[in-house]
N, C-alpha and C. Protein backbone atom coordinates (compact mmCIF):
# COMPACT_ATOMS: atom_id res chain seq x y z
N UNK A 1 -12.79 -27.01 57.89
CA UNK A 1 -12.80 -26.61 56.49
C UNK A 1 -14.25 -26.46 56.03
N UNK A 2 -14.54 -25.48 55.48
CA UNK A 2 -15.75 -25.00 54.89
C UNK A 2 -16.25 -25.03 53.44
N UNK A 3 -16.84 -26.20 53.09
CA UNK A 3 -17.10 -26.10 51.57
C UNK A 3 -18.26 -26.38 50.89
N UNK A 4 -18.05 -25.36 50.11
CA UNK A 4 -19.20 -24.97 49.08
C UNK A 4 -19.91 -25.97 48.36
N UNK A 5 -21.34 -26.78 48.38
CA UNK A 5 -21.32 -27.47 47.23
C UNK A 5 -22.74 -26.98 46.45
N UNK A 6 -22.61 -27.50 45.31
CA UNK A 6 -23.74 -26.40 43.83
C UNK A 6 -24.09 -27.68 44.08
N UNK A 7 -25.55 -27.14 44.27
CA UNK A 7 -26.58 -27.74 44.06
C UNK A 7 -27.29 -27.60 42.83
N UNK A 8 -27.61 -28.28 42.20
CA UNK A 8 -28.23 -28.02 40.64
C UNK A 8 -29.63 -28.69 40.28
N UNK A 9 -30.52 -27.82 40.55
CA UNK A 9 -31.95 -28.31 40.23
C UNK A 9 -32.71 -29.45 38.93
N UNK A 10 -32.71 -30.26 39.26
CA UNK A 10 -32.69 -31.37 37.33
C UNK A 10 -34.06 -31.10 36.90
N UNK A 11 -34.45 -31.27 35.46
CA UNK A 11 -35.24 -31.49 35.15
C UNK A 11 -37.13 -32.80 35.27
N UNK A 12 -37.66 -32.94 34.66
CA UNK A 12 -38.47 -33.80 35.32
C UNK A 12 -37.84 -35.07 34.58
N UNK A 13 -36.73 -35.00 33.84
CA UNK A 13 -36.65 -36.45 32.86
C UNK A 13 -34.59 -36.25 32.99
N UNK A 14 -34.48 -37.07 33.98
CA UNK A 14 -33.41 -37.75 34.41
C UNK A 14 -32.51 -38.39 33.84
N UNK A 15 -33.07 -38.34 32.48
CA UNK A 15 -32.02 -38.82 31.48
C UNK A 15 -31.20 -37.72 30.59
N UNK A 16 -32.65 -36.54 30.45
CA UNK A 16 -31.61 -35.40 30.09
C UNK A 16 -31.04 -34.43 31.02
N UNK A 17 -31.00 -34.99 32.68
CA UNK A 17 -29.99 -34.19 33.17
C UNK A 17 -28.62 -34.72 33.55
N UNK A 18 -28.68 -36.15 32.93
CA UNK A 18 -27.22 -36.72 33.05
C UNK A 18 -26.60 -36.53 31.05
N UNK A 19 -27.24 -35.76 30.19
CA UNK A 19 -26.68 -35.69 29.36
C UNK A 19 -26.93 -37.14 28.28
N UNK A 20 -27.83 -37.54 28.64
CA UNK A 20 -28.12 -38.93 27.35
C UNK A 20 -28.86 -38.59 26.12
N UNK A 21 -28.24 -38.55 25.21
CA UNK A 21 -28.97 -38.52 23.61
C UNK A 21 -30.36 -38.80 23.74
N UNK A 22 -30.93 -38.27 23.14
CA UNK A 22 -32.31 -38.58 23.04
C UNK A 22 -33.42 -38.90 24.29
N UNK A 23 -33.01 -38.28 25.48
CA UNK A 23 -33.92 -38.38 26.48
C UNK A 23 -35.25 -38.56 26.75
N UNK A 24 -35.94 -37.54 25.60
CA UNK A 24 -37.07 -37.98 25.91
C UNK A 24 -37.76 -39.74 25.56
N UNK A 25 -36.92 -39.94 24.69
CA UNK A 25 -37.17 -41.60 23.59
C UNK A 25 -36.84 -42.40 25.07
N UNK A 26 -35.99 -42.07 25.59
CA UNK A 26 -35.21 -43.28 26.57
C UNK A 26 -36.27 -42.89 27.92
N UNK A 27 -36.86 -41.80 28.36
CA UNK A 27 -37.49 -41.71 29.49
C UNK A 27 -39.02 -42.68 28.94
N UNK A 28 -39.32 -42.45 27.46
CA UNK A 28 -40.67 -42.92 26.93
C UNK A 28 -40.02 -44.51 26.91
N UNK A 29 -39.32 -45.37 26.90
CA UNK A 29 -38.82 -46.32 27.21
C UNK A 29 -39.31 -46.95 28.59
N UNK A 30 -38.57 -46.21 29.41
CA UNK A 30 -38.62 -46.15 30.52
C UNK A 30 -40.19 -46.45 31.23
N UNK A 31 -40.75 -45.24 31.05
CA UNK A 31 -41.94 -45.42 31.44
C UNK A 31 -42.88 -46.69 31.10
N UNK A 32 -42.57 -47.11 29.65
CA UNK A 32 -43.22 -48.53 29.57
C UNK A 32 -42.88 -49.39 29.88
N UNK A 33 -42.03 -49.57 30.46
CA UNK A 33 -41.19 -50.38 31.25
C UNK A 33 -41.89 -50.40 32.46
N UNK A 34 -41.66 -49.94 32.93
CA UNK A 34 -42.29 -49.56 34.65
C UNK A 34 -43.69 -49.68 34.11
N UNK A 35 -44.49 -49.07 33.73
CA UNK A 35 -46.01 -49.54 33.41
C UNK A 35 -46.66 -51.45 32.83
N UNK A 36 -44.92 -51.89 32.23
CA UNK A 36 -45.53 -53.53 31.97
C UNK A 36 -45.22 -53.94 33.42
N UNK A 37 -43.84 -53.33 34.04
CA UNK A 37 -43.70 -54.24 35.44
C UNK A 37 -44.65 -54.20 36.27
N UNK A 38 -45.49 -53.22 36.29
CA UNK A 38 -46.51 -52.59 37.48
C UNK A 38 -47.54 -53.69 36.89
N UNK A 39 -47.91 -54.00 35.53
CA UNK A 39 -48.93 -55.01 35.29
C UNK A 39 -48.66 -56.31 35.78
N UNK A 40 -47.50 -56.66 35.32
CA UNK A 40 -47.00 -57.87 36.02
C UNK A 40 -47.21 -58.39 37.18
N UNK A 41 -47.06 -56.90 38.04
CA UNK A 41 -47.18 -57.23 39.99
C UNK A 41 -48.59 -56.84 39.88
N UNK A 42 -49.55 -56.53 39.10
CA UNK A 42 -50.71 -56.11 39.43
C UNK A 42 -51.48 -57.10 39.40
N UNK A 43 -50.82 -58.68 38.36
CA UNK A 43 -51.82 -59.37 37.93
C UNK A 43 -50.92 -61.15 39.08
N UNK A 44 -50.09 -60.57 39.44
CA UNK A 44 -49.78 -61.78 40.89
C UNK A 44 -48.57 -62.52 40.01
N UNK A 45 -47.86 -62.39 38.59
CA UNK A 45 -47.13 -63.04 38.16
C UNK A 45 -45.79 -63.11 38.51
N UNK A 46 -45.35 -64.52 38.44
CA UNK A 46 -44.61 -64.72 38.46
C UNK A 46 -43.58 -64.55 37.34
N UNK A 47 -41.95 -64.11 37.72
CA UNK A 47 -41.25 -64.27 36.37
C UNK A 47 -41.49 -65.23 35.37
N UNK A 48 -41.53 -66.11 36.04
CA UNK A 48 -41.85 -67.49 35.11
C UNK A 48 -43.06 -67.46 33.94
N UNK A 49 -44.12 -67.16 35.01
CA UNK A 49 -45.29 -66.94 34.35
C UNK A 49 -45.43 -65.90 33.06
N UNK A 50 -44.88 -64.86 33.89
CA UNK A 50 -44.50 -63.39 32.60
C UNK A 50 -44.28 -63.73 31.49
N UNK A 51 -42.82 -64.69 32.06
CA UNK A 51 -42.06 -65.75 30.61
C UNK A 51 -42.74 -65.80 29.50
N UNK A 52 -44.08 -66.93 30.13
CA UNK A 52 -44.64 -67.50 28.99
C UNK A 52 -45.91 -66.93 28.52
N UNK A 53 -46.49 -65.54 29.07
CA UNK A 53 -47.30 -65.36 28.81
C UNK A 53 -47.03 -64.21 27.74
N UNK A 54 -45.50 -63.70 28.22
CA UNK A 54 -44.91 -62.40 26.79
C UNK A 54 -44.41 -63.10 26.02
N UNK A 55 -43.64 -64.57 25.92
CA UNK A 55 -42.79 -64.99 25.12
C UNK A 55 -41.57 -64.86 24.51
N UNK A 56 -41.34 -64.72 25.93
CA UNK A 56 -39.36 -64.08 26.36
C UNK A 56 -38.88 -65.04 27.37
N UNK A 57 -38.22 -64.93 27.29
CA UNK A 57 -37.18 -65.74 28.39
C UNK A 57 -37.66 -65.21 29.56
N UNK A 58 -37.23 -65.90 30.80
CA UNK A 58 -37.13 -65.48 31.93
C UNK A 58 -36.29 -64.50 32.63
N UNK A 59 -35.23 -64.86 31.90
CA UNK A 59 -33.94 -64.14 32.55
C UNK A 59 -34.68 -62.53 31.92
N UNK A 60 -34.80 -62.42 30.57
CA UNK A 60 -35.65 -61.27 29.93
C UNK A 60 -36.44 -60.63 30.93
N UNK A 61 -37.34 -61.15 31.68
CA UNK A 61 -38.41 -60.95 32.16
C UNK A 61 -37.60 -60.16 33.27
N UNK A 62 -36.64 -60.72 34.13
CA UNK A 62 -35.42 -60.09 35.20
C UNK A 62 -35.13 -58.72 34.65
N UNK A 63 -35.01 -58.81 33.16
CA UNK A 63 -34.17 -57.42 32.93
C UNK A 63 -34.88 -56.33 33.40
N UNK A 64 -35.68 -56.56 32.62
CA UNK A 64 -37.14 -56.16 32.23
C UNK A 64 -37.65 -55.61 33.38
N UNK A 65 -37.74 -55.98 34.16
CA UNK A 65 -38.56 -55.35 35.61
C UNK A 65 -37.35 -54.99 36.61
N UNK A 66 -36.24 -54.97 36.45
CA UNK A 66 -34.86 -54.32 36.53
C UNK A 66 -34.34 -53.47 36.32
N UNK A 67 -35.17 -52.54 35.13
CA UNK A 67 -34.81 -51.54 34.63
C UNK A 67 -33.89 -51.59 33.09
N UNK A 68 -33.52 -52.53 32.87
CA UNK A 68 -32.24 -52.88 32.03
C UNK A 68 -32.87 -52.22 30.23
N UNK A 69 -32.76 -51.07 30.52
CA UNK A 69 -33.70 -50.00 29.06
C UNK A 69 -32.64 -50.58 27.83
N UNK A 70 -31.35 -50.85 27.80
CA UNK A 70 -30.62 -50.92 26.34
C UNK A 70 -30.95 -52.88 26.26
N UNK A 71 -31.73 -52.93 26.89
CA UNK A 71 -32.42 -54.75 26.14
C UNK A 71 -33.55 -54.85 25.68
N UNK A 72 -34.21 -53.28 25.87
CA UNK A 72 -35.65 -53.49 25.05
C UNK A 72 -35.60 -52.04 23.86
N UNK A 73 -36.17 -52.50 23.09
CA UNK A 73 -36.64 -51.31 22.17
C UNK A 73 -38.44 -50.83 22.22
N UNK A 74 -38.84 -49.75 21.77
CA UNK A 74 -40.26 -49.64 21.97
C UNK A 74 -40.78 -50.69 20.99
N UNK A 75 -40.39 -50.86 20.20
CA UNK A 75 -41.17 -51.74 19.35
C UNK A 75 -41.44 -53.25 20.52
N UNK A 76 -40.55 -53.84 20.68
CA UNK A 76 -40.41 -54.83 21.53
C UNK A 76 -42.18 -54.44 22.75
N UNK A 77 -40.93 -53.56 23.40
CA UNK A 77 -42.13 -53.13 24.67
C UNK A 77 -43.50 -52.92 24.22
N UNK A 78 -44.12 -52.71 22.86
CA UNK A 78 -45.21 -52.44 22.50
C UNK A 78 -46.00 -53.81 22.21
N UNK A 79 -45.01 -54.59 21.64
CA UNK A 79 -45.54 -56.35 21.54
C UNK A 79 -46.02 -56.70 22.97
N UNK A 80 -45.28 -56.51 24.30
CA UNK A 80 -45.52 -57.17 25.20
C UNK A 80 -46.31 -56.53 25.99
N UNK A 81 -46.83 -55.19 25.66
CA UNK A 81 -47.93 -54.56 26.06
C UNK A 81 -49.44 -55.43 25.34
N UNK A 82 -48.99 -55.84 24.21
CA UNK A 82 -50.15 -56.16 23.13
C UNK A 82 -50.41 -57.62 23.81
N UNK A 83 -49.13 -58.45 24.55
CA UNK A 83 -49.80 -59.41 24.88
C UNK A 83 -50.01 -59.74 25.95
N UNK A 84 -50.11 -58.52 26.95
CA UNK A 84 -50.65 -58.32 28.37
C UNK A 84 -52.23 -57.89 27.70
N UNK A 85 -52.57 -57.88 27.05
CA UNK A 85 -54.04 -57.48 26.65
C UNK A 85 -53.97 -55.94 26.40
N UNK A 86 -53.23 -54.75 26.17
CA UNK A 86 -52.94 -53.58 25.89
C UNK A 86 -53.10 -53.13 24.73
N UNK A 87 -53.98 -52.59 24.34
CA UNK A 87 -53.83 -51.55 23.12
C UNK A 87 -52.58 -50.70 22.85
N UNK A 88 -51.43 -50.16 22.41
CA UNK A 88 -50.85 -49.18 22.05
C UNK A 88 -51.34 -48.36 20.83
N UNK A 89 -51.57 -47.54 21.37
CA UNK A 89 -52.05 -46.08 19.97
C UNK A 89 -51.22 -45.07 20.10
N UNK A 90 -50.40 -44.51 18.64
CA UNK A 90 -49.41 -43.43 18.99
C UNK A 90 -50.15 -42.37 17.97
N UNK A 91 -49.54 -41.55 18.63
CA UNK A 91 -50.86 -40.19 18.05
C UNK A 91 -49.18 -39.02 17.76
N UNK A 92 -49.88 -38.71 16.32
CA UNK A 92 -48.58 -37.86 16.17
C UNK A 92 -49.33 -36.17 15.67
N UNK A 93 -48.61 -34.97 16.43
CA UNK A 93 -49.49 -34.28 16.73
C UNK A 93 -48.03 -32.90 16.38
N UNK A 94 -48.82 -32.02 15.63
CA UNK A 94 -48.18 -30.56 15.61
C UNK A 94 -47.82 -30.37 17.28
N UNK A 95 -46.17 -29.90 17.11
CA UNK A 95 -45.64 -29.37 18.81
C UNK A 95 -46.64 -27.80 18.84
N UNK A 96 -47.18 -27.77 20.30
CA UNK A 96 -47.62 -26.36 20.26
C UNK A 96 -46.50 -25.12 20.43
N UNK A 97 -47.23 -24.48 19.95
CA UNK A 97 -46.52 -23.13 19.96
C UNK A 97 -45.42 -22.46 21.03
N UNK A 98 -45.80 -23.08 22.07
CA UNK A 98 -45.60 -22.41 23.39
C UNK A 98 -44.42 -23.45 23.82
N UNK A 99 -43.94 -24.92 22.93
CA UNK A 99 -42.90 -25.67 23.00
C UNK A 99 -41.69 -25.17 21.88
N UNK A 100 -40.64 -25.02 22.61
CA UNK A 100 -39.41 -25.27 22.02
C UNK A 100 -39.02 -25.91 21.10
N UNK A 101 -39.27 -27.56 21.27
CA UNK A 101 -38.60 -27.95 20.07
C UNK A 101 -39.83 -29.23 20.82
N UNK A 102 -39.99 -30.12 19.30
CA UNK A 102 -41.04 -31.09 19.18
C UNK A 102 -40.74 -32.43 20.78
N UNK A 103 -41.25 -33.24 20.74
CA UNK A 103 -41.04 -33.78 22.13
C UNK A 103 -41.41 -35.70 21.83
N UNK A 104 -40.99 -35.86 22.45
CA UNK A 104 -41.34 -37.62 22.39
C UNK A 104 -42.32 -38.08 24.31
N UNK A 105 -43.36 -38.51 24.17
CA UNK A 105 -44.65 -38.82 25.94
C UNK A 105 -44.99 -39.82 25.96
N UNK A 106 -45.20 -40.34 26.61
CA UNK A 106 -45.74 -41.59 26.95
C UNK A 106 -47.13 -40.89 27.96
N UNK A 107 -48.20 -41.81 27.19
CA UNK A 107 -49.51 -40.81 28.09
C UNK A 107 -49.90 -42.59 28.42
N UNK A 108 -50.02 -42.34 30.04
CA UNK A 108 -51.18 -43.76 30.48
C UNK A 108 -52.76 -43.53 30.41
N UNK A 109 -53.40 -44.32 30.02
CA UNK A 109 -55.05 -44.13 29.79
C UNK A 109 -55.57 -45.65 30.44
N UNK A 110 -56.39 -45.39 31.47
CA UNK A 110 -56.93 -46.21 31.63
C UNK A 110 -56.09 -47.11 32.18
N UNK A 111 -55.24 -47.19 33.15
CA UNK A 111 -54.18 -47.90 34.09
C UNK A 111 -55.21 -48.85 34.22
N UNK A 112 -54.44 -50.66 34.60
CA UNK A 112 -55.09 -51.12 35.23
C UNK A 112 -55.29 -52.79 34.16
């Protein structure tokens, strides 16, 4: 038996090719997510340690570097950027011309 299967090319943000509301908000989620976990393993911590140095639970800290995006909000993720030693600056900017419709980014500066 011989069968056909469609292959369908996705976009670069994986949330709007499974159809999730607001994709770009949830990929900009995302990404700070993965950018506090990457600090976390960058700086030798332990969950534990994470714990007490963001001022979350532990189990939190599990989610958290788990992926678990509907337990954090950006606001949240922006506190625990602030108390990894992180600046957050959000810059709100005319969409250019050459975009469709306005957009929600997460830009890294200065990794590390």
């Amino acid at each position: 038996m011989n069968t056909k299967e469609k292959i369908h090319k996705g976009n670069d943000n994986i949330f709007a090719d499974i159809g999730v509301a607001h994709p770009e908000r949830v990929m900009a989620r995302a990404q700070v997510m993965a950018r506090i976990t990457e600090i976390i393993h960058e700086r030798h911590l332990t969950q534990k340690a994470a714990a007490e140095l963001l001022g979350i639970p532990q189990s939190k800290v599990s989610c958290l570097m788990n992926g678990k995006l509907s337990m954090f909000s950006l606001d949240l993720l922006f506190e625990l950027l602030n108390a990894l030693d992180k600046d957050v600056e959000i810059v709100i900017r005319p969409k250019f011309k050459s975009e469709r419709v306005a957009t929600t980014h997460v830009l890294m500066v200065g990794a590390g």
